[in-house]
N, C-alpha and C. Protein backbone atom coordinates (compact mmCIF):
# COMPACT_ATOMS: atom_id res chain seq x y z
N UNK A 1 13.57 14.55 -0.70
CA UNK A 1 12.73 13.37 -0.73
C UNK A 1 13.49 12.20 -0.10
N UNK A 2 12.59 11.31 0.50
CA UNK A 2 13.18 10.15 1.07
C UNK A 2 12.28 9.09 0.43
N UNK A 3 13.46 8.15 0.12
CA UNK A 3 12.98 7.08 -0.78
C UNK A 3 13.16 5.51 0.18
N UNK A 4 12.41 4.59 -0.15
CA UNK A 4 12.58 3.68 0.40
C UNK A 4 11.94 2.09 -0.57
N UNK A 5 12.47 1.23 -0.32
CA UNK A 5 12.57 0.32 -1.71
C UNK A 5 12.04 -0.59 -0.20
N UNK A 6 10.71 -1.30 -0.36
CA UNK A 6 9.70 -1.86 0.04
C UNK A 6 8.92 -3.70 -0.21
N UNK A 7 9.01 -4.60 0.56
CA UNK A 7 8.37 -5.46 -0.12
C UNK A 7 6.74 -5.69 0.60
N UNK A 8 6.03 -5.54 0.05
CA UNK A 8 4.43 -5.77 0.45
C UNK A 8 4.18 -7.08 0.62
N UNK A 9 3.28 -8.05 1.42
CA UNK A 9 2.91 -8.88 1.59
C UNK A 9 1.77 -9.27 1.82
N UNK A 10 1.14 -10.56 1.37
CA UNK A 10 -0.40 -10.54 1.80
C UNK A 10 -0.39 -11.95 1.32
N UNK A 11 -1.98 -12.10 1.69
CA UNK A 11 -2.04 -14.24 1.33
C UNK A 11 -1.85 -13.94 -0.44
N UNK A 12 -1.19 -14.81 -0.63
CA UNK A 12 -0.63 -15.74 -2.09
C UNK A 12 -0.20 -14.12 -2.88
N UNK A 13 0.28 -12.69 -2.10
CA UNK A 13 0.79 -11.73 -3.04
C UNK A 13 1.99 -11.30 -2.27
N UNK A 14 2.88 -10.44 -3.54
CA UNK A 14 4.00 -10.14 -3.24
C UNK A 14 4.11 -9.14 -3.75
N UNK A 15 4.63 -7.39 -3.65
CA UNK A 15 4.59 -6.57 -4.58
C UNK A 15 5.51 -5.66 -4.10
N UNK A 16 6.52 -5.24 -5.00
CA UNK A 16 7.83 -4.52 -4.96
C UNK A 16 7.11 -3.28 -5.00
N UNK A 17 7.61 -2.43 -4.04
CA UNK A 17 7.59 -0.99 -4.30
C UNK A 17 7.80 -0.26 -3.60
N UNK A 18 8.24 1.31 -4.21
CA UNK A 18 9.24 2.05 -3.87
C UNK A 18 8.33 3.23 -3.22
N UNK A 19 8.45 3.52 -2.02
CA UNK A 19 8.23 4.35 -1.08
C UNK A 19 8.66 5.68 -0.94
N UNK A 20 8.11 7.31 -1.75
CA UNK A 20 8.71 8.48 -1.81
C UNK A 20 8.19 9.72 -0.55
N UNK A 21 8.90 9.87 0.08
CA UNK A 21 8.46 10.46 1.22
C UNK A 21 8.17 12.13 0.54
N UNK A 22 7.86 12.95 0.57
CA UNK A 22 7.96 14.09 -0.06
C UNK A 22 8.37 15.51 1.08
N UNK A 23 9.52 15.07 1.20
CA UNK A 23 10.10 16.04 2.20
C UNK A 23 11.32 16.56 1.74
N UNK A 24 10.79 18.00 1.40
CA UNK A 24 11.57 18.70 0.26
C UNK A 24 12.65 19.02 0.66
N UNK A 25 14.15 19.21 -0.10
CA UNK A 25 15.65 19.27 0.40
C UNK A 25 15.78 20.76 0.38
N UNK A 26 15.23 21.53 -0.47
CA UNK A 26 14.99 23.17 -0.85
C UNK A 26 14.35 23.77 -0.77
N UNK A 27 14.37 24.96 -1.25
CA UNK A 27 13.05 26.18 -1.69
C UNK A 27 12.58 25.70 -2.66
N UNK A 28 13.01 24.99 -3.78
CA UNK A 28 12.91 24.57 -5.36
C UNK A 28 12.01 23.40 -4.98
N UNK A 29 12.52 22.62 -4.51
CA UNK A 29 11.48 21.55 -4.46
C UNK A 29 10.17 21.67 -3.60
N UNK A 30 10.60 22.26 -2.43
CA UNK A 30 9.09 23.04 -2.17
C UNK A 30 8.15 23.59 -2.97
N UNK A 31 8.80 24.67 -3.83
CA UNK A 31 7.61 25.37 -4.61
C UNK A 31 7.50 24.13 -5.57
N UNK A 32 8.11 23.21 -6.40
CA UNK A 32 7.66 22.39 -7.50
C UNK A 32 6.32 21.46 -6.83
N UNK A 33 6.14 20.92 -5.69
CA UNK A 33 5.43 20.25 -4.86
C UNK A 33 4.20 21.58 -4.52
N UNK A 34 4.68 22.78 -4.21
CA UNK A 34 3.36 23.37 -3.98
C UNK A 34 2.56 23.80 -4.85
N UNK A 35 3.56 23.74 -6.19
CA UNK A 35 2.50 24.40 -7.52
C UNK A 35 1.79 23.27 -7.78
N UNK A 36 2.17 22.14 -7.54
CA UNK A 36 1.61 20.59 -8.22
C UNK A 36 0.51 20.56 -6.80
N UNK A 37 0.11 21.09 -6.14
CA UNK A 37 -0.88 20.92 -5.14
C UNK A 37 -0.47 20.47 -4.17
N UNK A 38 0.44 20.09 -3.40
CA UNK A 38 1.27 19.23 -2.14
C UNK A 38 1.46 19.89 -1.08
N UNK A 39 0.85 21.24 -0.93
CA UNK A 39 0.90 22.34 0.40
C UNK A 39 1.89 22.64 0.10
N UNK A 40 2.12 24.12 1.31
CA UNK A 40 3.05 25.30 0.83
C UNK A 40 3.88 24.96 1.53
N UNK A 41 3.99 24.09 2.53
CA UNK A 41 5.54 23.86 3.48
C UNK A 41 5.79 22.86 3.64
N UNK A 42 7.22 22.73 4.25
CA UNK A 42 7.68 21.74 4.43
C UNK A 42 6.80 20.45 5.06
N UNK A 43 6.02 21.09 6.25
CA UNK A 43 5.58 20.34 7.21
C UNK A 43 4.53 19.50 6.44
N UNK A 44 3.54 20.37 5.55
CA UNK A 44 2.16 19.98 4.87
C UNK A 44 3.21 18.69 3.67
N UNK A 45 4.06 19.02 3.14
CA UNK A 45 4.40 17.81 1.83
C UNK A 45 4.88 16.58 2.80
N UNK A 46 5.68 16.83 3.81
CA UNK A 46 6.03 15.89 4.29
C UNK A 46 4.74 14.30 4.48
N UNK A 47 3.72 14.89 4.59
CA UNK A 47 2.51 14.01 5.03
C UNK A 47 2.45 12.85 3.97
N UNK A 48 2.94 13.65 3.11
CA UNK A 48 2.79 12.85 1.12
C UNK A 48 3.76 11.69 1.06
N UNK A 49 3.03 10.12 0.95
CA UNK A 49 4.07 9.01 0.93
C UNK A 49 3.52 8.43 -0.78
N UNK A 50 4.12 8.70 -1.85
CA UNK A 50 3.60 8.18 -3.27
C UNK A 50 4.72 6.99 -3.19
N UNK A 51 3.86 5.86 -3.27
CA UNK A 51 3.52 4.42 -3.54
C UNK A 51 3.60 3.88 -5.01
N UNK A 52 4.92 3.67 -5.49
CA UNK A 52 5.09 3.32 -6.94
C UNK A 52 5.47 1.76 -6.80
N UNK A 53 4.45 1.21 -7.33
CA UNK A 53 4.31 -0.62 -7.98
C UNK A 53 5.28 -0.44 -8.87
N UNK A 54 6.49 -1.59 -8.36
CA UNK A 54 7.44 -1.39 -8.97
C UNK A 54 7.78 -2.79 -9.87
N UNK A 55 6.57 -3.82 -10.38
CA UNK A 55 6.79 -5.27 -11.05
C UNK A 55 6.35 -5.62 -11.90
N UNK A 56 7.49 -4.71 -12.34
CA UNK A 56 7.34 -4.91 -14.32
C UNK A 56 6.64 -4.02 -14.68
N UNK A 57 5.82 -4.50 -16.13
CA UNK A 57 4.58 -4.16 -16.49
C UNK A 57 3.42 -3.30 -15.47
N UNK A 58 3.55 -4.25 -14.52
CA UNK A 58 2.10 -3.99 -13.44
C UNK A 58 3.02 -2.27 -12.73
N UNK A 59 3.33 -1.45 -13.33
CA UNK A 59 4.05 -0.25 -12.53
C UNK A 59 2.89 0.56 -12.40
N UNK A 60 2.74 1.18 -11.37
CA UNK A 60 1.83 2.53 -11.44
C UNK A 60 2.12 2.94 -10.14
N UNK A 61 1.46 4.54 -9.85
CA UNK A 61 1.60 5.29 -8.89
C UNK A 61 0.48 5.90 -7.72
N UNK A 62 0.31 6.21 -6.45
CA UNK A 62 -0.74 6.49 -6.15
C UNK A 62 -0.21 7.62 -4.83
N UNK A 63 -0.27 8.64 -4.65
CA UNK A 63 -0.13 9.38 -2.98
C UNK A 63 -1.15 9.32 -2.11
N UNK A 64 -2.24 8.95 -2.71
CA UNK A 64 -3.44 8.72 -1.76
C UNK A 64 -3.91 6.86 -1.71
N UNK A 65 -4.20 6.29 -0.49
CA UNK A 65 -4.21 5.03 -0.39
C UNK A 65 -5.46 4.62 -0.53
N UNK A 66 -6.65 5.02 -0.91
CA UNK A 66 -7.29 5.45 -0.76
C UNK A 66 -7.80 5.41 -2.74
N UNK A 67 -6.92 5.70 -3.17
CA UNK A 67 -6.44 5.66 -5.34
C UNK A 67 -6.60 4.45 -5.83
N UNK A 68 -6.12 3.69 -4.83
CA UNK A 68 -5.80 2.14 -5.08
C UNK A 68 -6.99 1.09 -5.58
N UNK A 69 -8.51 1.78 -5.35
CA UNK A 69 -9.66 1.26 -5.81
C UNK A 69 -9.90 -0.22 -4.85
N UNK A 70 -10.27 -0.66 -5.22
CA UNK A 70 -10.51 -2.47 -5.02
C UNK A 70 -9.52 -2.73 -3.77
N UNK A 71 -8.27 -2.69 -4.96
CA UNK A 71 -7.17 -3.41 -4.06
C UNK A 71 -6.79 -3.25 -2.85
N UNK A 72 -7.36 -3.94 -2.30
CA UNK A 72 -7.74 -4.03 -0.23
C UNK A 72 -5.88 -4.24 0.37
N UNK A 73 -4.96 -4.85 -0.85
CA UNK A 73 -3.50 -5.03 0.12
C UNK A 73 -3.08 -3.88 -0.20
N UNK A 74 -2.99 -2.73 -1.14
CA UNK A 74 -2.77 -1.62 -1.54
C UNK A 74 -3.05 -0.74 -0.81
N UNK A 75 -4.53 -0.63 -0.04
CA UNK A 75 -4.73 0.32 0.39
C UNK A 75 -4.48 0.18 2.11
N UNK A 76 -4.35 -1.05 2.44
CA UNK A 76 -4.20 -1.70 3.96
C UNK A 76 -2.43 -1.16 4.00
N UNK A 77 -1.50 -1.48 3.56
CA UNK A 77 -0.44 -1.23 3.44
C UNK A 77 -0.18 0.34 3.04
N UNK A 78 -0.73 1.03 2.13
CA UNK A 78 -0.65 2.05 1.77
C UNK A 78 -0.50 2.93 3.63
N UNK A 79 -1.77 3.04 3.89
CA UNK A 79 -1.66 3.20 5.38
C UNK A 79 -1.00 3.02 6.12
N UNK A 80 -0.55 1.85 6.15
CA UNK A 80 0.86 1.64 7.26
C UNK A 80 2.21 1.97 7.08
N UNK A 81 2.29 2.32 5.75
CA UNK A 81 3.04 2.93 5.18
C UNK A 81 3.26 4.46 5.72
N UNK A 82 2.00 5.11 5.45
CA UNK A 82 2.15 6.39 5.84
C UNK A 82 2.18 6.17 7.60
N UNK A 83 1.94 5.36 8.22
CA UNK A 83 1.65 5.50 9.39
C UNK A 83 3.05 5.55 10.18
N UNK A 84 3.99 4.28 9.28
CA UNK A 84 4.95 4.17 9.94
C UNK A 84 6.53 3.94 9.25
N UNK A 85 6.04 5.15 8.46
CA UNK A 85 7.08 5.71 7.23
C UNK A 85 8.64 5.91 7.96
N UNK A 86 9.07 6.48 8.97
CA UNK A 86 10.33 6.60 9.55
C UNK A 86 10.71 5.59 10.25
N UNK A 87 9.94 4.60 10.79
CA UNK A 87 10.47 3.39 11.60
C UNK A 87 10.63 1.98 10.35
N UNK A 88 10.34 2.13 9.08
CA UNK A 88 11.04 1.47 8.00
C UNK A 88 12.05 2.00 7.42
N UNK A 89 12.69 0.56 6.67
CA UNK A 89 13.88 0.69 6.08
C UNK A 89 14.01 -0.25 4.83
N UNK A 90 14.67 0.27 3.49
CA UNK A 90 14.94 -0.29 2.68
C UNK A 90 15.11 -1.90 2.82
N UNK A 91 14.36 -2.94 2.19
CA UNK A 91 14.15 -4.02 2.53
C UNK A 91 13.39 -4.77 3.29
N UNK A 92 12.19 -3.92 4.15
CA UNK A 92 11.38 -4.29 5.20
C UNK A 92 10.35 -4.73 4.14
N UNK A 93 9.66 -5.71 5.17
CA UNK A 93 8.57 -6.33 4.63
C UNK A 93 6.93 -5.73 5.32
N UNK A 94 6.16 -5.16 4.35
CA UNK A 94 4.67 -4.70 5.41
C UNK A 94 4.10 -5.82 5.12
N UNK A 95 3.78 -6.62 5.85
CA UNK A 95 2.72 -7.97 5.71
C UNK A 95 1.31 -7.50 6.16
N UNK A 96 0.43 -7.38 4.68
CA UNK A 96 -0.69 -6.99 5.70
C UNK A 96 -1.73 -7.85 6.68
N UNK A 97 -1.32 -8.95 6.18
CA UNK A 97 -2.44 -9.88 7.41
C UNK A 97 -1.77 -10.15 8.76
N UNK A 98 -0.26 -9.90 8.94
CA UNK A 98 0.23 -9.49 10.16
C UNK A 98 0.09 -8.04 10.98
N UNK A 99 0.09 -7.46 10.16
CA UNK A 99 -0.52 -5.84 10.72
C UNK A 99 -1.76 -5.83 11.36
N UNK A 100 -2.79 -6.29 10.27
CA UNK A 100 -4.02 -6.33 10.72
C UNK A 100 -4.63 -7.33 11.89
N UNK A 101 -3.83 -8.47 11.94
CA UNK A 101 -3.15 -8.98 12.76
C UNK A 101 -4.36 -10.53 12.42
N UNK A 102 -4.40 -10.38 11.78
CA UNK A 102 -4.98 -12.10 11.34
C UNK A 102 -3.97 -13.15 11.11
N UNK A 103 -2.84 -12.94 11.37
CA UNK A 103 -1.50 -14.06 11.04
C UNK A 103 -1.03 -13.68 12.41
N UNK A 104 -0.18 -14.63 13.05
CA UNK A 104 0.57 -14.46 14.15
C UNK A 104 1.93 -14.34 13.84
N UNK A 105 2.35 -14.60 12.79
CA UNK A 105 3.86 -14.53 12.31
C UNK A 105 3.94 -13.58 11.21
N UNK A 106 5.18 -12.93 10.93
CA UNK A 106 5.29 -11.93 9.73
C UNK A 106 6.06 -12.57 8.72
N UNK A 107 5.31 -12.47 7.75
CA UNK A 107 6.13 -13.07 6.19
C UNK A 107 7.83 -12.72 5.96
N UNK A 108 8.53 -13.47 5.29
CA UNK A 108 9.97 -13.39 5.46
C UNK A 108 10.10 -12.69 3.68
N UNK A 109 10.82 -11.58 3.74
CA UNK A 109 11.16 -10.92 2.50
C UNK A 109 11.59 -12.07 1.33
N UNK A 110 10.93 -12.54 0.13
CA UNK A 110 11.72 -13.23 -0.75
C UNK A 110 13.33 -12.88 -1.45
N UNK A 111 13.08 -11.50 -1.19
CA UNK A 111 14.57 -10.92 -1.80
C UNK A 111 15.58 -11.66 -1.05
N UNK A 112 15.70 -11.60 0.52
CA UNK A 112 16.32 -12.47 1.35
C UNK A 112 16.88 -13.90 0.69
N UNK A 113 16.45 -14.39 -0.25
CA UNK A 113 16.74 -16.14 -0.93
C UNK A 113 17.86 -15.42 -1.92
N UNK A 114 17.72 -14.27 -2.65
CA UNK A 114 18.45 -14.14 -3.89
C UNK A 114 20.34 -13.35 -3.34
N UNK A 115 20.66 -13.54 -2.24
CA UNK A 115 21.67 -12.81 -1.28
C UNK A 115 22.73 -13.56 -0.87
């Protein structure tokens, strides 16, 4: 598995969370992922990016972006997430009104102030 520690962005939101790629290191973790439904190979789990809200209280989990219901920055990000899962890195910021491209500038990580 490849993990990646994430800050989300959107007008007046901010939301920590941790990015699990599901690209199995073994045979073991393969089959634990294929009995749990995640396809039988490497190639099929790899597709799987589970999206854990990581602030505070508000924690929960989703592999489909799509889970997220309502929440339009959840599921806008969720996507770009999966879209562009290897060209991020621990600490990147997905801004979704820069993606979608209604902002001309990309939001600056708050973690960045506490450093």
């Amino acid at each position: 598995m490849t993990t990646k520690l994430l800050e989300i962005r959107d007008s007046a939101t901010r939301i920590s969370v941790l990015a699990i790629r599901f690209d199995p290191a073994d045979d073991l973790e393969r089959a634990i992922f294929a009995q749990n439904g995640y396809g039988s190979d490497i190639e099929d789990q790899s597709r799987y990016v589970m999206l854990v809200r990581i602030n505070g209280s508000e924690t929960s989990a989703n592999y489909d972006p799509y889970a997220w219901g309502q929440a339009r920055t959840m599921l806008l990000a969720h996507q770009h997430i999966l879209a562009h899962f290897n060209e991020l890195e621990t600490g990147d910021v997905v801004d979704v009104e820069f993606e979608q491209g209604w902002k001309p500038d990309k939001k600056r990580a708050e973690w960045r102030d506490m450093l």
